[in-house]
PDB file of N, CA and C in Angstrom:
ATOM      1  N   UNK A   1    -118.330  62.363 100.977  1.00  0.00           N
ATOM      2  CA  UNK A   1    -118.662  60.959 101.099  1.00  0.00           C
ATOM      3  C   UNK A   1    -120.125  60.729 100.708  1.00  0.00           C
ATOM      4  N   UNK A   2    -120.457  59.831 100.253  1.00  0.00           N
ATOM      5  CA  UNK A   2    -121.563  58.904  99.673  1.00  0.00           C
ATOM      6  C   UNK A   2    -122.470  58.995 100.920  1.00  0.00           C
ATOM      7  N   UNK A   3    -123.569  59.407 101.229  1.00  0.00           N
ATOM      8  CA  UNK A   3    -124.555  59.275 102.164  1.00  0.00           C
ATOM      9  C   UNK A   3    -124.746  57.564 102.317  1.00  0.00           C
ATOM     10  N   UNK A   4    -124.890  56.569 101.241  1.00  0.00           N
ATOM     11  CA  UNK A   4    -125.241  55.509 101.089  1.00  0.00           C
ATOM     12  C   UNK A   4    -124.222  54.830 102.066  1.00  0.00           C
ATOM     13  N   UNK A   5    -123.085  55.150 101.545  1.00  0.00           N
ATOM     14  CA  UNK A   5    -121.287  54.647 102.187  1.00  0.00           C
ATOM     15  C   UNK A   5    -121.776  54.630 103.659  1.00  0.00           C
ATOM     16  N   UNK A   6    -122.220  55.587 103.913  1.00  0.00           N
ATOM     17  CA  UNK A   6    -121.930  56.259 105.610  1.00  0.00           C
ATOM     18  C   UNK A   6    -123.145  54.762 106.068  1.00  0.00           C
ATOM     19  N   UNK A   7    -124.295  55.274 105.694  1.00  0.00           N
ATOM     20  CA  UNK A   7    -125.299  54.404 106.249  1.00  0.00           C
ATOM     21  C   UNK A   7    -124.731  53.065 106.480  1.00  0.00           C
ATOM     22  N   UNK A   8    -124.367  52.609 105.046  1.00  0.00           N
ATOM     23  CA  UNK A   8    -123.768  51.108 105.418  1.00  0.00           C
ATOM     24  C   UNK A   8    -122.462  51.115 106.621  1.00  0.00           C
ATOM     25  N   UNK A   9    -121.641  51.823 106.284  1.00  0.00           N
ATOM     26  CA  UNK A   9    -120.786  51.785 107.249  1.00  0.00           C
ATOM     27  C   UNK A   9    -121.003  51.742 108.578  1.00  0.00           C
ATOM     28  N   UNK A  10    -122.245  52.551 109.153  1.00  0.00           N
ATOM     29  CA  UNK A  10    -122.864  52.544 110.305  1.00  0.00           C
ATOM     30  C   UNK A  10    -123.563  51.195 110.478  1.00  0.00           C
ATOM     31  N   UNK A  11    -123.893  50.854 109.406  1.00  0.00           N
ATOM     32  CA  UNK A  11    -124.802  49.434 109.701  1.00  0.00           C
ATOM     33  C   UNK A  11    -123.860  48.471 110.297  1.00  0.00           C
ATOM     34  N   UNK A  12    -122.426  48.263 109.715  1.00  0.00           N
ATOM     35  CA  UNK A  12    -121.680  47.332 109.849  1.00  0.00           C
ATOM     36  C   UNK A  12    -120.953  47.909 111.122  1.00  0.00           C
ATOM     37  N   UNK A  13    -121.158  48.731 111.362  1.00  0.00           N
ATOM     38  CA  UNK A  13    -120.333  49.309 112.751  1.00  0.00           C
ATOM     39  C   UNK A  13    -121.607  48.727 114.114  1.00  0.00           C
ATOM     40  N   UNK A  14    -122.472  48.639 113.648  1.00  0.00           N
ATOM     41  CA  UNK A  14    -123.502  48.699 114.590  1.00  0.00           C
ATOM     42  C   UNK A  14    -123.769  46.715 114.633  1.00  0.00           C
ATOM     43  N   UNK A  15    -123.517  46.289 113.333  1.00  0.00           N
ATOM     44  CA  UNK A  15    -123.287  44.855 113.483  1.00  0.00           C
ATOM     45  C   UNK A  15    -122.084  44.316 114.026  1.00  0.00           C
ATOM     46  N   UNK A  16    -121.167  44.611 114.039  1.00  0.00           N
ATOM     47  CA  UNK A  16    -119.671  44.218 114.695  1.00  0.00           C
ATOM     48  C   UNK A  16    -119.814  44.704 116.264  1.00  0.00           C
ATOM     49  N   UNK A  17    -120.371  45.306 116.656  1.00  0.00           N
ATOM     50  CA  UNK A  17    -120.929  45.676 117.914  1.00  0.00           C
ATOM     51  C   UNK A  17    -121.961  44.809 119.100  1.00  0.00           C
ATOM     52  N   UNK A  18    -123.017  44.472 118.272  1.00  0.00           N
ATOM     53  CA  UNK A  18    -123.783  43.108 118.511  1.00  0.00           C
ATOM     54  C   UNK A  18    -123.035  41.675 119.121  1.00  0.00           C
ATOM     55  N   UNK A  19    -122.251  41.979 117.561  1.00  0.00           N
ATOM     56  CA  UNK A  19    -121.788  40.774 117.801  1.00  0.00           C
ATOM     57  C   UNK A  19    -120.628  40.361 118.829  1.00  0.00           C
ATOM     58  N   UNK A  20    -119.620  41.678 118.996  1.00  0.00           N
ATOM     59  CA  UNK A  20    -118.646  41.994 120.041  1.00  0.00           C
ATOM     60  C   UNK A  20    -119.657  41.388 121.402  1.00  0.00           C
ATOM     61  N   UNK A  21    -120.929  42.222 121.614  1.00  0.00           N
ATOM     62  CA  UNK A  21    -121.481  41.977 122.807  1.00  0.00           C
ATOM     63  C   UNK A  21    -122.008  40.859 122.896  1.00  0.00           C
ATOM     64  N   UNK A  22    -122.431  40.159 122.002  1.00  0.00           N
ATOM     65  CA  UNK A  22    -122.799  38.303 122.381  1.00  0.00           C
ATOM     66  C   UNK A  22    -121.785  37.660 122.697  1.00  0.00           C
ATOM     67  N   UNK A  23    -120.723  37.883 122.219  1.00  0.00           N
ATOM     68  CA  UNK A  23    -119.190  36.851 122.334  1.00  0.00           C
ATOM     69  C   UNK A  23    -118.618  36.957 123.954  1.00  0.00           C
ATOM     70  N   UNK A  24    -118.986  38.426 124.397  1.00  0.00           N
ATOM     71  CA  UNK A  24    -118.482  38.831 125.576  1.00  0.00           C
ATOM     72  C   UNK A  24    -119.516  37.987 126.539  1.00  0.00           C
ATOM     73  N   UNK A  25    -120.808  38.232 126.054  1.00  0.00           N
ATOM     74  CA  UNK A  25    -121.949  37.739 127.117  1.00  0.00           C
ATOM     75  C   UNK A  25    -121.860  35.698 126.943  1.00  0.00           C
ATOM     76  N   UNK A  26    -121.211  35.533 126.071  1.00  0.00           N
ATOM     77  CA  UNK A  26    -121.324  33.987 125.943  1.00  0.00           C
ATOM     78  C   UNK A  26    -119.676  33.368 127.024  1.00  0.00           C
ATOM     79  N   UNK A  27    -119.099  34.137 126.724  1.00  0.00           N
ATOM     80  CA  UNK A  27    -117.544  34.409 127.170  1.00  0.00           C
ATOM     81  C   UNK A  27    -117.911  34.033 128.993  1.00  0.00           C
ATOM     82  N   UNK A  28    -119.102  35.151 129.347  1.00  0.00           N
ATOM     83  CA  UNK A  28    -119.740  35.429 130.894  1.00  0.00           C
ATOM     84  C   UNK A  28    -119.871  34.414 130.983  1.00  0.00           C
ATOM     85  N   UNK A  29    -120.799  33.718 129.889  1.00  0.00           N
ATOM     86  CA  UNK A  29    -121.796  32.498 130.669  1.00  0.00           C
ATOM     87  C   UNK A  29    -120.380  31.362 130.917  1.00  0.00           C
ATOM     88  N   UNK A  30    -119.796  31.401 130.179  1.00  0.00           N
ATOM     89  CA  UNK A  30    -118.850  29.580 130.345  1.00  0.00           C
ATOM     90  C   UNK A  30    -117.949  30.034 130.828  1.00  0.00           C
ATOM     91  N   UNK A  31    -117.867  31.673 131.607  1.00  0.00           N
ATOM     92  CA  UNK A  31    -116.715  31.319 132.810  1.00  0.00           C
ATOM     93  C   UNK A  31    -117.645  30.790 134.306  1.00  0.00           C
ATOM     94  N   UNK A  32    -118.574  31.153 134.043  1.00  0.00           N
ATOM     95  CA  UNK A  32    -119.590  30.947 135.337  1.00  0.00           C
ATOM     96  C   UNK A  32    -119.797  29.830 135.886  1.00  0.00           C
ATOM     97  N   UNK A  33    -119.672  28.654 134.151  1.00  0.00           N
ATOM     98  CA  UNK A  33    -120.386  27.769 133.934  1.00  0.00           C
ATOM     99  C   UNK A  33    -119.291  26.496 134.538  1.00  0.00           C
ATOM    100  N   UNK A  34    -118.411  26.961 134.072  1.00  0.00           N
ATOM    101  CA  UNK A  34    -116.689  26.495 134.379  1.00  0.00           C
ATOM    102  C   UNK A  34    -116.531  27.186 135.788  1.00  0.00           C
ATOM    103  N   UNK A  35    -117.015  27.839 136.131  1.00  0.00           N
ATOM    104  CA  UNK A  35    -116.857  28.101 138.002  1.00  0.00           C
ATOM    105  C   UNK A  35    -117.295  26.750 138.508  1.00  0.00           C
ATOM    106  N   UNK A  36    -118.585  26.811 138.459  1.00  0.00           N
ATOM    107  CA  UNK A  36    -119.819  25.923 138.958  1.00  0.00           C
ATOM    108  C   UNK A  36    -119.113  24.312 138.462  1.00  0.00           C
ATOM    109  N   UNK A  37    -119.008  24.372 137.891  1.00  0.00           N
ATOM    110  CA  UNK A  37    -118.021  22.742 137.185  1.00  0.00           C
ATOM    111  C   UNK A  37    -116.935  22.766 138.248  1.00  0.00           C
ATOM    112  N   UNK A  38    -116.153  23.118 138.510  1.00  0.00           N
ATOM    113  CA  UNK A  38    -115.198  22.981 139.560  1.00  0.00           C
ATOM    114  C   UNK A  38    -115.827  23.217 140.616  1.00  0.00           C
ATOM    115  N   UNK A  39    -116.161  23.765 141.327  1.00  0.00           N
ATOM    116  CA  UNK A  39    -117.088  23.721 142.719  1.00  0.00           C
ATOM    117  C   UNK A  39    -117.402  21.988 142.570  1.00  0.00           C
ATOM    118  N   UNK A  40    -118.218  21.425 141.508  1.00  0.00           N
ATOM    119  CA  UNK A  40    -118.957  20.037 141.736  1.00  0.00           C
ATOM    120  C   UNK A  40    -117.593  19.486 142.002  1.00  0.00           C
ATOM    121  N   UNK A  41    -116.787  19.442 140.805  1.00  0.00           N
ATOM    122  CA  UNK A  41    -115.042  18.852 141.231  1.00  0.00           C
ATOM    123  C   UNK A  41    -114.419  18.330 142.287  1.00  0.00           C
ATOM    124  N   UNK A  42    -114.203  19.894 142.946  1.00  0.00           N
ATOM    125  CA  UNK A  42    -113.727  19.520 143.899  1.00  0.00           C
ATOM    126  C   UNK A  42    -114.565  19.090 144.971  1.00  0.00           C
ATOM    127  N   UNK A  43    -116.241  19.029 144.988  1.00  0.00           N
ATOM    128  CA  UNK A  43    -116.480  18.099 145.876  1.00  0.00           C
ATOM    129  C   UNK A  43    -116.700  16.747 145.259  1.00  0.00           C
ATOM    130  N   UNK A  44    -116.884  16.501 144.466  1.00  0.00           N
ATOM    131  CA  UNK A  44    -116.274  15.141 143.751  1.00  0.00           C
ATOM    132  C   UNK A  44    -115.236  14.278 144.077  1.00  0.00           C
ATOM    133  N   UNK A  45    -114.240  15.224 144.246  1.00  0.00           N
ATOM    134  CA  UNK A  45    -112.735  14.601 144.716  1.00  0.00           C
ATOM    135  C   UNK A  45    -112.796  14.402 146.307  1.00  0.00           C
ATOM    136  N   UNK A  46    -112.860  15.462 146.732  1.00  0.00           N
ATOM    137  CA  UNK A  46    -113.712  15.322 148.489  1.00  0.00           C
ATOM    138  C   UNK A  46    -114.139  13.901 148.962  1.00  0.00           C
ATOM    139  N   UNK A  47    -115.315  13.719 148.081  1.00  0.00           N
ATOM    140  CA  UNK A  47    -115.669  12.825 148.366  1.00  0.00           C
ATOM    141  C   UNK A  47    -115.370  11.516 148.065  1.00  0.00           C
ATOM    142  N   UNK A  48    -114.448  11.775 147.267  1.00  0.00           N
ATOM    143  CA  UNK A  48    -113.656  10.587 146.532  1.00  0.00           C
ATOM    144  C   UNK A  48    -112.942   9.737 148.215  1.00  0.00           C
ATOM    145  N   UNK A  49    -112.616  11.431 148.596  1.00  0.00           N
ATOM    146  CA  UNK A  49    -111.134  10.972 149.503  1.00  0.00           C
ATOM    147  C   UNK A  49    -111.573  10.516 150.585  1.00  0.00           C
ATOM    148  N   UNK A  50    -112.268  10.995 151.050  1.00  0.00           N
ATOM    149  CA  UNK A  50    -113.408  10.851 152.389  1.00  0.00           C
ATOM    150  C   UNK A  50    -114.025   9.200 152.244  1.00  0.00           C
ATOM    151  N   UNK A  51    -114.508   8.751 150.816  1.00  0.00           N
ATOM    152  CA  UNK A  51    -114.651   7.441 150.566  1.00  0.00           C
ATOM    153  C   UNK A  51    -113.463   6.100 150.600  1.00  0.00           C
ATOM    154  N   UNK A  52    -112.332   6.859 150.840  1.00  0.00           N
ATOM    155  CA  UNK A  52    -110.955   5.740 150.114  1.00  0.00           C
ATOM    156  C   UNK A  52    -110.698   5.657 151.714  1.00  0.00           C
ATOM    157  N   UNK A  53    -110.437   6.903 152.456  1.00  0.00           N
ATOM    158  CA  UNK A  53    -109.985   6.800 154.341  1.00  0.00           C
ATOM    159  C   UNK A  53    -111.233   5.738 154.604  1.00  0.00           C
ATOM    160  N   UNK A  54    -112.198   6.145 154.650  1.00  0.00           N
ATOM    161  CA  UNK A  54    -113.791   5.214 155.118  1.00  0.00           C
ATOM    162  C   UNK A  54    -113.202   3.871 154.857  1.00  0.00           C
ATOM    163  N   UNK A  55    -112.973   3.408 153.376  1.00  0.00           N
ATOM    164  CA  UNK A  55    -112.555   2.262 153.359  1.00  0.00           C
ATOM    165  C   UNK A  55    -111.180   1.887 153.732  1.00  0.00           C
ATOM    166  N   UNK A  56    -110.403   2.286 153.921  1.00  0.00           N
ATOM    167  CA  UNK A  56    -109.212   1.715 154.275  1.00  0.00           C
ATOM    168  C   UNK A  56    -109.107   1.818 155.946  1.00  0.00           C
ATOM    169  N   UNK A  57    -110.182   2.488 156.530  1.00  0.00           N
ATOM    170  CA  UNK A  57    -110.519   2.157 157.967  1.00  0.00           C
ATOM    171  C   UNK A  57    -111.244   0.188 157.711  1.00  0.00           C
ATOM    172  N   UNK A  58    -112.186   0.560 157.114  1.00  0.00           N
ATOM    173  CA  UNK A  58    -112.728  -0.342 157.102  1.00  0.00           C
ATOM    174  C   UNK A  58    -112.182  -1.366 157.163  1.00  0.00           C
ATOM    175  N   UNK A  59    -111.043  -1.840 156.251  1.00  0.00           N
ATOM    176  CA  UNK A  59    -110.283  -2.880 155.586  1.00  0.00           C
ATOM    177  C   UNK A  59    -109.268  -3.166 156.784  1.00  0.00           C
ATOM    178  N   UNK A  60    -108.830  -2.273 157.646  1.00  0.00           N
ATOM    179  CA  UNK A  60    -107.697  -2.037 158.464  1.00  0.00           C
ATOM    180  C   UNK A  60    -108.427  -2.950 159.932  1.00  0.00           C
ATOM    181  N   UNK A  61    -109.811  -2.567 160.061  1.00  0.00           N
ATOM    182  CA  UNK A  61    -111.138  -3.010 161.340  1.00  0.00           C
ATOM    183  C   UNK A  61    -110.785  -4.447 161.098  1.00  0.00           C
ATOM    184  N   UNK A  62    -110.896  -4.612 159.688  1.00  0.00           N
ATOM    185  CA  UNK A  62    -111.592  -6.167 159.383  1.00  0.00           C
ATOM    186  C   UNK A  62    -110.309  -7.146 159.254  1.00  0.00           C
ATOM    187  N   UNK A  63    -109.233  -6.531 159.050  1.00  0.00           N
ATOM    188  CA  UNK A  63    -107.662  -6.922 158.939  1.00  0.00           C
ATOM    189  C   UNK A  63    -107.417  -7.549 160.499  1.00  0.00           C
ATOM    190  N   UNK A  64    -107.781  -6.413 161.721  1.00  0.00           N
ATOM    191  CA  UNK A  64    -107.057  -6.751 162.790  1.00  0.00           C
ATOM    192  C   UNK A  64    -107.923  -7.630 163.572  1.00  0.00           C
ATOM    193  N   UNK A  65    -109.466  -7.941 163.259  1.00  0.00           N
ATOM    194  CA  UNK A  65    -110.351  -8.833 163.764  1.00  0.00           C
ATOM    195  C   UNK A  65    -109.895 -10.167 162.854  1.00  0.00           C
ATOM    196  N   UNK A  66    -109.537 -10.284 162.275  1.00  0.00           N
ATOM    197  CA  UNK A  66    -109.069 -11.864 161.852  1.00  0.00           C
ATOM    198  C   UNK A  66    -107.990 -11.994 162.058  1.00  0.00           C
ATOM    199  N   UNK A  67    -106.899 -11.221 162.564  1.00  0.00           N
ATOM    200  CA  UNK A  67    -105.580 -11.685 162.766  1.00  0.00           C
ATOM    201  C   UNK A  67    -105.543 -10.965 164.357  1.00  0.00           C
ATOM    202  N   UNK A  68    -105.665 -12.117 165.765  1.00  0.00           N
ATOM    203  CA  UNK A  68    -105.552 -11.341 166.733  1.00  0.00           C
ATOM    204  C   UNK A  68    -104.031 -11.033 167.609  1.00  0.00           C
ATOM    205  N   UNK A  69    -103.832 -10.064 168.025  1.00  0.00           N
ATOM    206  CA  UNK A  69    -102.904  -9.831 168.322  1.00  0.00           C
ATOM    207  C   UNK A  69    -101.814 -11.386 169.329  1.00  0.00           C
ATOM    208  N   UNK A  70    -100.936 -11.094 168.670  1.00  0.00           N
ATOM    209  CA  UNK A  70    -100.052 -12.681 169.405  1.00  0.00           C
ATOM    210  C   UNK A  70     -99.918 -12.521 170.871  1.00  0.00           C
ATOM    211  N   UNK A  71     -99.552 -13.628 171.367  1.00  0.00           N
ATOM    212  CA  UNK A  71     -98.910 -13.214 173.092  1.00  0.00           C
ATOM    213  C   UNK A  71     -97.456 -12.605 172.857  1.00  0.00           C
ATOM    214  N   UNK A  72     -96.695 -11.951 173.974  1.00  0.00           N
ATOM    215  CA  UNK A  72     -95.545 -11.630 173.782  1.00  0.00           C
ATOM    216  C   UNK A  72     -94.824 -12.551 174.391  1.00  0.00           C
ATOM    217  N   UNK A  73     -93.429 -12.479 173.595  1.00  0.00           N
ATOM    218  CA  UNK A  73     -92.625 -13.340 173.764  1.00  0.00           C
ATOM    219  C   UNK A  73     -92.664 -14.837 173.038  1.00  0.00           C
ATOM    220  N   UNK A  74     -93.574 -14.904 171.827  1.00  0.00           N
ATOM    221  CA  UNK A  74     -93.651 -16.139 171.368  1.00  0.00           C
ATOM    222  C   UNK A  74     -92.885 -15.584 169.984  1.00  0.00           C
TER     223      UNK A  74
END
């Protein structure tokens, strides 16, 4: 074999390698990144829900103070 062959061949072995390891390390970052995105999510939604009960207490308070309960038997 070609001494020249080998060198290049090593070069390109040693570049496909690099590049294997950035794809993997970029791969790391946006599963992490996509962890952390759902964590906010689901307290997003949390708080969604925690906001909709709050108000539908609210609405339910303000419902039974304007309409007061009847006498019985009417």
């Amino acid at each position: 074999m070609d001494p020249s062959t080998v060198l290049l061949a090593l070069e390109e072995q040693k570049k496909w390698r690099e590049r294997r390891k950035r794809i993997r390390d970029r791969i790391r970052q946006l599963e992490r990144r996509r962890a952390v995105l759902r964590k906010e999510l689901d307290g997003v939604r949390n708080r969604i829900l925690e906001f909709g009960r709050l108000s539908r207490d609210q609405l339910g308070s303000q419902t039974a103070a304007r309409f007061p309960p009847t006498a019985p038997g009417r």
